[in-house]
Protein backbone atom coordinates (compact mmCIF):
# COMPACT_ATOMS: atom_id res chain seq x y z
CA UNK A 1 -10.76 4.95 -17.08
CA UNK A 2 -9.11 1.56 -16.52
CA UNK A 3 -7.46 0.44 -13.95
CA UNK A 4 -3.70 0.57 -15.97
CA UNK A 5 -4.78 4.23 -17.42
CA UNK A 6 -5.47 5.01 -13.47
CA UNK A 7 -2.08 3.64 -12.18
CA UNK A 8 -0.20 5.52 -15.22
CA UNK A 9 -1.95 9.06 -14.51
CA UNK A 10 -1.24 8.37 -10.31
CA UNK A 11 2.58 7.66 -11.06
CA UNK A 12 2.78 10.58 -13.54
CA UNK A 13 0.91 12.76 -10.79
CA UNK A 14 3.25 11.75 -7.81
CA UNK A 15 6.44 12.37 -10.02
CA UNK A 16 5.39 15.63 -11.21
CA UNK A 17 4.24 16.38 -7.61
CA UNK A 18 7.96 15.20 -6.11
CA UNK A 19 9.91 16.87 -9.62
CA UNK A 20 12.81 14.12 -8.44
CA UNK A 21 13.60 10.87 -9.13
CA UNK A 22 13.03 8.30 -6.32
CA UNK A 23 15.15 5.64 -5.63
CA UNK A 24 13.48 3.38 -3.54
CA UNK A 25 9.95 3.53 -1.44
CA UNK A 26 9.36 2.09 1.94
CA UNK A 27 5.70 0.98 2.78
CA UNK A 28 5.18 1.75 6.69
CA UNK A 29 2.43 -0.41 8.92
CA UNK A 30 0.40 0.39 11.76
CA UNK A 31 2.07 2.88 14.23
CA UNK A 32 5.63 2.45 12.62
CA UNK A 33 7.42 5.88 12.11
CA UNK A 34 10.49 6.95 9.76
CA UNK A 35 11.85 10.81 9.27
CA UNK A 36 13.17 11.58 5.95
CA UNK A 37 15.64 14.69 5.23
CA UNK A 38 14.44 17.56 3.43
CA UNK A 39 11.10 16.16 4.36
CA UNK A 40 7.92 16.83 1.56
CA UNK A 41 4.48 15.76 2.37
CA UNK A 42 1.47 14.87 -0.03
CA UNK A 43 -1.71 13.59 1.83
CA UNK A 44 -3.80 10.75 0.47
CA UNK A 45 -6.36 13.42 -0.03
CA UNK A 46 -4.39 14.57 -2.52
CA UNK A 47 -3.56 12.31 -4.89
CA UNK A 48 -7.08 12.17 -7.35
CA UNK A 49 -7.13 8.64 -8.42
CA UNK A 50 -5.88 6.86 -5.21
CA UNK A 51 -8.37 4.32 -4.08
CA UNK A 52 -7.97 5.32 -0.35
CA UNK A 53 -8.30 9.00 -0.79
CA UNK A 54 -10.77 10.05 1.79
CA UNK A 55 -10.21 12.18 4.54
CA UNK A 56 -11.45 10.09 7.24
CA UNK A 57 -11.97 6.48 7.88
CA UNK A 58 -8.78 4.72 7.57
CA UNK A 59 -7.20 2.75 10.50
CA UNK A 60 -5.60 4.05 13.48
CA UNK A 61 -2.02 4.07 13.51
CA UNK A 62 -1.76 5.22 9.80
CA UNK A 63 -0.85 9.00 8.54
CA UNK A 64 -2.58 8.67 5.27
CA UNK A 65 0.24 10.10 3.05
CA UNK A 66 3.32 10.20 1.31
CA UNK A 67 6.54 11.67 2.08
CA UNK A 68 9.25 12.41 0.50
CA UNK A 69 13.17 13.05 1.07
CA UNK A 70 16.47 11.36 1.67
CA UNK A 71 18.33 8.61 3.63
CA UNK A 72 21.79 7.79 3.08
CA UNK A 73 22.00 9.43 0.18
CA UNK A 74 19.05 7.96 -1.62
CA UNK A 75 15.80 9.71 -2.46
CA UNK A 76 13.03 7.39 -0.88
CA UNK A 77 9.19 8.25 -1.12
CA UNK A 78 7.23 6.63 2.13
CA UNK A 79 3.60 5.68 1.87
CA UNK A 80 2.89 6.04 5.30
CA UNK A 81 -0.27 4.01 5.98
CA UNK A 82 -2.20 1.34 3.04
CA UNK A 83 -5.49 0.04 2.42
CA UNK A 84 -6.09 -3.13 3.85
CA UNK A 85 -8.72 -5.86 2.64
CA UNK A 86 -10.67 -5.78 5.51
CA UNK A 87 -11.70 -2.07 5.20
CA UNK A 88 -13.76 -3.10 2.00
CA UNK A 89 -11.80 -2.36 -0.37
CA UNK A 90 -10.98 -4.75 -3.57
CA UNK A 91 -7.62 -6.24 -3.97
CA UNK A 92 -6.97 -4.71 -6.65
CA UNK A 93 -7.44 -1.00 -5.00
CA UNK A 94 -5.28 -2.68 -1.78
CA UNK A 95 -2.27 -3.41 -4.23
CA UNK A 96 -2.91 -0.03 -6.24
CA UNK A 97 0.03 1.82 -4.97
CA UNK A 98 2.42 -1.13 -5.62
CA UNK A 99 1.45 -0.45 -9.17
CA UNK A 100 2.15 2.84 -9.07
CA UNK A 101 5.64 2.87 -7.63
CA UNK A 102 6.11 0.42 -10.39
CA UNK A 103 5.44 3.07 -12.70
CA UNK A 104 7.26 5.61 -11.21
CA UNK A 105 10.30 4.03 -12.41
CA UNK A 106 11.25 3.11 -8.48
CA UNK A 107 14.23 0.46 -7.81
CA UNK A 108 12.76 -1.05 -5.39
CA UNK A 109 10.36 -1.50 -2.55
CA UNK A 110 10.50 -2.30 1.26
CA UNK A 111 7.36 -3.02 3.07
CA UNK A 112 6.79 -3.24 6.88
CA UNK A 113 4.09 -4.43 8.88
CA UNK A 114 2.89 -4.79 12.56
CA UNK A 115 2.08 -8.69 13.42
CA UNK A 116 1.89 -11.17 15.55
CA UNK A 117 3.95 -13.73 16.37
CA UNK A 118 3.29 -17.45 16.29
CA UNK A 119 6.59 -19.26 16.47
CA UNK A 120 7.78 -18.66 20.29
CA UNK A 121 11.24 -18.35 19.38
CA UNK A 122 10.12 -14.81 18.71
CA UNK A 123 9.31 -11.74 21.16
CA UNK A 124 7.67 -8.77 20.88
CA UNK A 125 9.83 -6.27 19.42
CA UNK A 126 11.49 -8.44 16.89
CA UNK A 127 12.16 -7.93 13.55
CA UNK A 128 11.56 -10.68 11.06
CA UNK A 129 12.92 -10.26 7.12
CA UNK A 130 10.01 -12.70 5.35
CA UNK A 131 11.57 -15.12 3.47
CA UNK A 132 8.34 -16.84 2.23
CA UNK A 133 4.04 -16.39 2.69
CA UNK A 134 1.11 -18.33 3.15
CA UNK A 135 -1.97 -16.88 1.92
CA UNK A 136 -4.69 -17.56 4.11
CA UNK A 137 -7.30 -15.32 1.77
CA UNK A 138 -9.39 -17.05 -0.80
CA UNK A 139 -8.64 -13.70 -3.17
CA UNK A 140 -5.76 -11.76 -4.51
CA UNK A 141 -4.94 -8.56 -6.80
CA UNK A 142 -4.62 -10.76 -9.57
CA UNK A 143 -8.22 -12.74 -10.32
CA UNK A 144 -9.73 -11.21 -12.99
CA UNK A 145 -8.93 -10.67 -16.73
CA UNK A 146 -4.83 -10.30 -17.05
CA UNK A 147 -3.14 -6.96 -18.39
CA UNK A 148 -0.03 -7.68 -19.79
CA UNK A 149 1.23 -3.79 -19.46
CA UNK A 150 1.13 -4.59 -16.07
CA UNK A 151 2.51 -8.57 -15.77
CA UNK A 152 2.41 -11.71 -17.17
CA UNK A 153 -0.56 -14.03 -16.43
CA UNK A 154 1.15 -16.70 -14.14
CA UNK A 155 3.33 -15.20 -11.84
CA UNK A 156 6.49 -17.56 -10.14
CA UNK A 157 6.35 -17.08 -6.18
CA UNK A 158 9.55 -19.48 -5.94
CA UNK A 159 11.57 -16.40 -4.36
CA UNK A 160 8.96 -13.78 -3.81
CA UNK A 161 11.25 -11.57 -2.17
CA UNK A 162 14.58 -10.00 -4.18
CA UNK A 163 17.46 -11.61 -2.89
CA UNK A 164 19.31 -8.36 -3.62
CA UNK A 165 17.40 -6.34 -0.97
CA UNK A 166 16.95 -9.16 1.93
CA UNK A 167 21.27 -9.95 1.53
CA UNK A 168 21.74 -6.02 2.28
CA UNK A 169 19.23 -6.05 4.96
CA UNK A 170 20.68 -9.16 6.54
CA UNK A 171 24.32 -7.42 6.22
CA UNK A 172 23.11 -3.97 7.80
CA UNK A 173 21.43 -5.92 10.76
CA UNK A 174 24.98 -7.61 11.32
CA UNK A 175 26.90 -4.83 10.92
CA UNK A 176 24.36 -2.92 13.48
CA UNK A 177 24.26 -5.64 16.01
CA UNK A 178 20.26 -5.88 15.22
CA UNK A 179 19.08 -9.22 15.46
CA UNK A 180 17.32 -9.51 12.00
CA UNK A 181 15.00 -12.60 12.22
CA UNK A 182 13.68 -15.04 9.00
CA UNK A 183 10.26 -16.20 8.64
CA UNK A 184 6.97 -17.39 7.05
CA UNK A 185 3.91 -14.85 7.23
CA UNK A 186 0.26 -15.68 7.34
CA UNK A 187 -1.68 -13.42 5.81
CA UNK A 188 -5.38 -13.44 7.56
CA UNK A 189 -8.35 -11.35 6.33
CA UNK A 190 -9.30 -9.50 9.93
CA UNK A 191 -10.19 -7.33 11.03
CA UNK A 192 -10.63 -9.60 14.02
CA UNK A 193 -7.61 -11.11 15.98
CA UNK A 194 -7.39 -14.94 15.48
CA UNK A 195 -8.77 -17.62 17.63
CA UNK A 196 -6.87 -19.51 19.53
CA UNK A 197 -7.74 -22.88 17.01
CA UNK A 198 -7.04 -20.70 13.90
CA UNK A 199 -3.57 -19.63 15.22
CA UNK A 200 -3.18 -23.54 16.06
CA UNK A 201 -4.00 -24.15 12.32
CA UNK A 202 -1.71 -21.65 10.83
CA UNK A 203 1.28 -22.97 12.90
CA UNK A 204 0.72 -26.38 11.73
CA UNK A 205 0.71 -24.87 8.10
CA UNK A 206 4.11 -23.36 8.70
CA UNK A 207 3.36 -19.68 9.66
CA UNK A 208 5.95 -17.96 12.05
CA UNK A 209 3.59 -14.67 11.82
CA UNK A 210 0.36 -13.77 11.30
CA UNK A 211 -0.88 -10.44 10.04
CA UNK A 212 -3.41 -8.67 8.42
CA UNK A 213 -1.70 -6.87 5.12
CA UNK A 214 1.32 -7.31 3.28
CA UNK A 215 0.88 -9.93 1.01
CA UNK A 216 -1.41 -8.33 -1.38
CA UNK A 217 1.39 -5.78 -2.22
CA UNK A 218 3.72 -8.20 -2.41
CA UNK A 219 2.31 -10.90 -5.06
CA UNK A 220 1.60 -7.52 -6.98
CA UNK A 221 5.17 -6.71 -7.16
CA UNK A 222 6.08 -9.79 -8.01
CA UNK A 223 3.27 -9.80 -11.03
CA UNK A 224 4.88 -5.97 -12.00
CA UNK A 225 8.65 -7.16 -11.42
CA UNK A 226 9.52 -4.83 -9.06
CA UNK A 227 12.25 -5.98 -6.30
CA UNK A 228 10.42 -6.16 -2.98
CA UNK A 229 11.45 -7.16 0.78
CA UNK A 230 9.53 -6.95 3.84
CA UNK A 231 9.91 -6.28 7.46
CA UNK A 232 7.39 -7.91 9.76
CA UNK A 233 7.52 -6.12 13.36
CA UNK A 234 6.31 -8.38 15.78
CA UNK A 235 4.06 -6.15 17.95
CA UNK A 236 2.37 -9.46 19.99
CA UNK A 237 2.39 -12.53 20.12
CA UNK A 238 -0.65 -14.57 18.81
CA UNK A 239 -3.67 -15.69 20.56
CA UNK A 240 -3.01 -18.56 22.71
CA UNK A 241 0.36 -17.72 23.02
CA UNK A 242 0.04 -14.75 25.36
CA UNK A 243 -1.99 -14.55 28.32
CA UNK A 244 -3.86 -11.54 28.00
CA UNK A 245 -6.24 -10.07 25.25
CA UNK A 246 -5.30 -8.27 22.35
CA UNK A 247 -5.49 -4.51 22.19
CA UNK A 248 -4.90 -2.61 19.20
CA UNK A 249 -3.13 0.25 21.47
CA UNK A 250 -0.74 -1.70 22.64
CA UNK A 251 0.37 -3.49 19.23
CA UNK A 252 0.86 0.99 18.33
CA UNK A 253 2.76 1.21 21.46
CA UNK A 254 5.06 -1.67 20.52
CA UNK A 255 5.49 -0.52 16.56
CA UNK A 256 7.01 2.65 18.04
CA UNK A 257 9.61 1.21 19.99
CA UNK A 258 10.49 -0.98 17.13
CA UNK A 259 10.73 1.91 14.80
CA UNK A 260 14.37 3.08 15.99
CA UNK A 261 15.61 -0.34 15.50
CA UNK A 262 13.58 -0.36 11.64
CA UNK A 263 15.16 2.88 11.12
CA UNK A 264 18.61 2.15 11.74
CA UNK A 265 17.97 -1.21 9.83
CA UNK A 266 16.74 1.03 6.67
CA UNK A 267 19.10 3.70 6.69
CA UNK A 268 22.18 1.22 6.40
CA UNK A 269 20.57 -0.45 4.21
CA UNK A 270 19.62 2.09 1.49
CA UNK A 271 23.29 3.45 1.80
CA UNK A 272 24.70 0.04 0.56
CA UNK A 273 22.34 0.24 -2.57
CA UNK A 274 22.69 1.07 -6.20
């Protein structure tokens, strides 16, 4: 099987599992929650050809499966959890799904993610809609032989995130009195937190963030065309920044509170779109 054949029979799998059309899907990071109505679940487990299907072994903070239902009148699917780089896995398995909501004939797709924060005009708890990336990762979903059912070679990053999608989100935050911030994410292969010279690095590079995922899905849905925004949840700030250590518990702790916020943010959102 290749990898397109794999990504067709996954799509066709999901959408037979579901029997609805889905309007939009929302990627969910580390310890970030969102409740759908009419609520359907399929685990990871499930799905045959997913990359990440085991059981066990996937990072803390993640559910490991999709759900489906409504918001604002929209039917959204939610993969809650991905696979990140850092587990082992290749890129091209980490931006699988991205493919496959492609393929499911899905208008678009918001991603979140739990980060830290390097520019100090931000605090734990923020919000920050990505207007642009650095990769700091000497690899991507796209090296290797090009398949043109799936994207053109060369892929233009000049706005890598739909303008459509980040003008709603920017009018929802207004309208909900959330302070929506804009910003520049590193994306760092882990699974360690950054030094205190690395994170000195990356700010001189121009990174407001830095996190661990993200970006893999997102040059992926650039290379498949499909609309894509993302919400960075600042759940620390970066080393050197804050006093004490890092603790993966405590970035969990933080996602959570942020979630109300993300969910308000999303549900406004999806009712404003086609």
């Amino acid at each position: 099987m290749t990898y397109y054949n794999n990504i067709v029979e996954t799509a066709d799998f999901i959408n037979n599992f579901y029997g609805e059309k889905i309007d939009y899907a929302v990627v969910l990071g580390s310890g970030i929650t969102l409740e759908l109505e009419d609520q359907k679940e399929l685990h990871y487990s499930e799905i045959p050809l997913f990359p990440g299907n085991k059981k066990d072994g996937h990072v803390k903070g993640h559910a490991n499966k999709l759900t489906f239902g409504r918001i604002s009148g929209k039917t959204v699917m939610i993969l809650n959890g991905r696979l990140h780089y850092y587990e082992g896995h290749s890129m091209k398995d980490v931006a699988f799904m991205t493919y496959v909501v492609k393929f499911m004939g899905i208008k678009g797709l918001f991603i979140t993610n739990a980060c830290g924060a390097i520019n100090t005009n931000f605090s734990e708890g923020d919000i920050v809609c990505l207007d642009d990336f650095i990769s700091l990762v000497s690899d991507n979903p796209l090296i290797g032989p090009n398949d043109d059912r799936l994207g053109q070679r060369f892929v233009d990053m000049t706005t890598p995130f739909n303008e459509y999608l980040v003008e709603n989100l920017n009018t929802s935050a207004k309208e909900k009195n959330i302070t929506l911030h804009k910003g520049t994410y590193g994306f760092f292969m882990g699974p360690y937190f950054e030094t205190r010279a690395e994170i000195q690095a990356f700010k001189t590079m121009g990174c407001d963030l830095v996190g661990m995922s993200t970006v893999p899905e997102v040059i992926a849905a650039n290379h498949a065309s499909l609309p894509v925004a993302v919400l960075s949840c600042v759940t620390n700030m970066a080393t050197g920044i804050q006093e004490r250590k890092h603790d993966h518990e405590h970035v969990l702790e933080t996602a959570k509170f942020i979630s109300a916020n993300l969910k308000t943010l999303l549900t406004s959102t999806l009712e404003k779109l086609k």
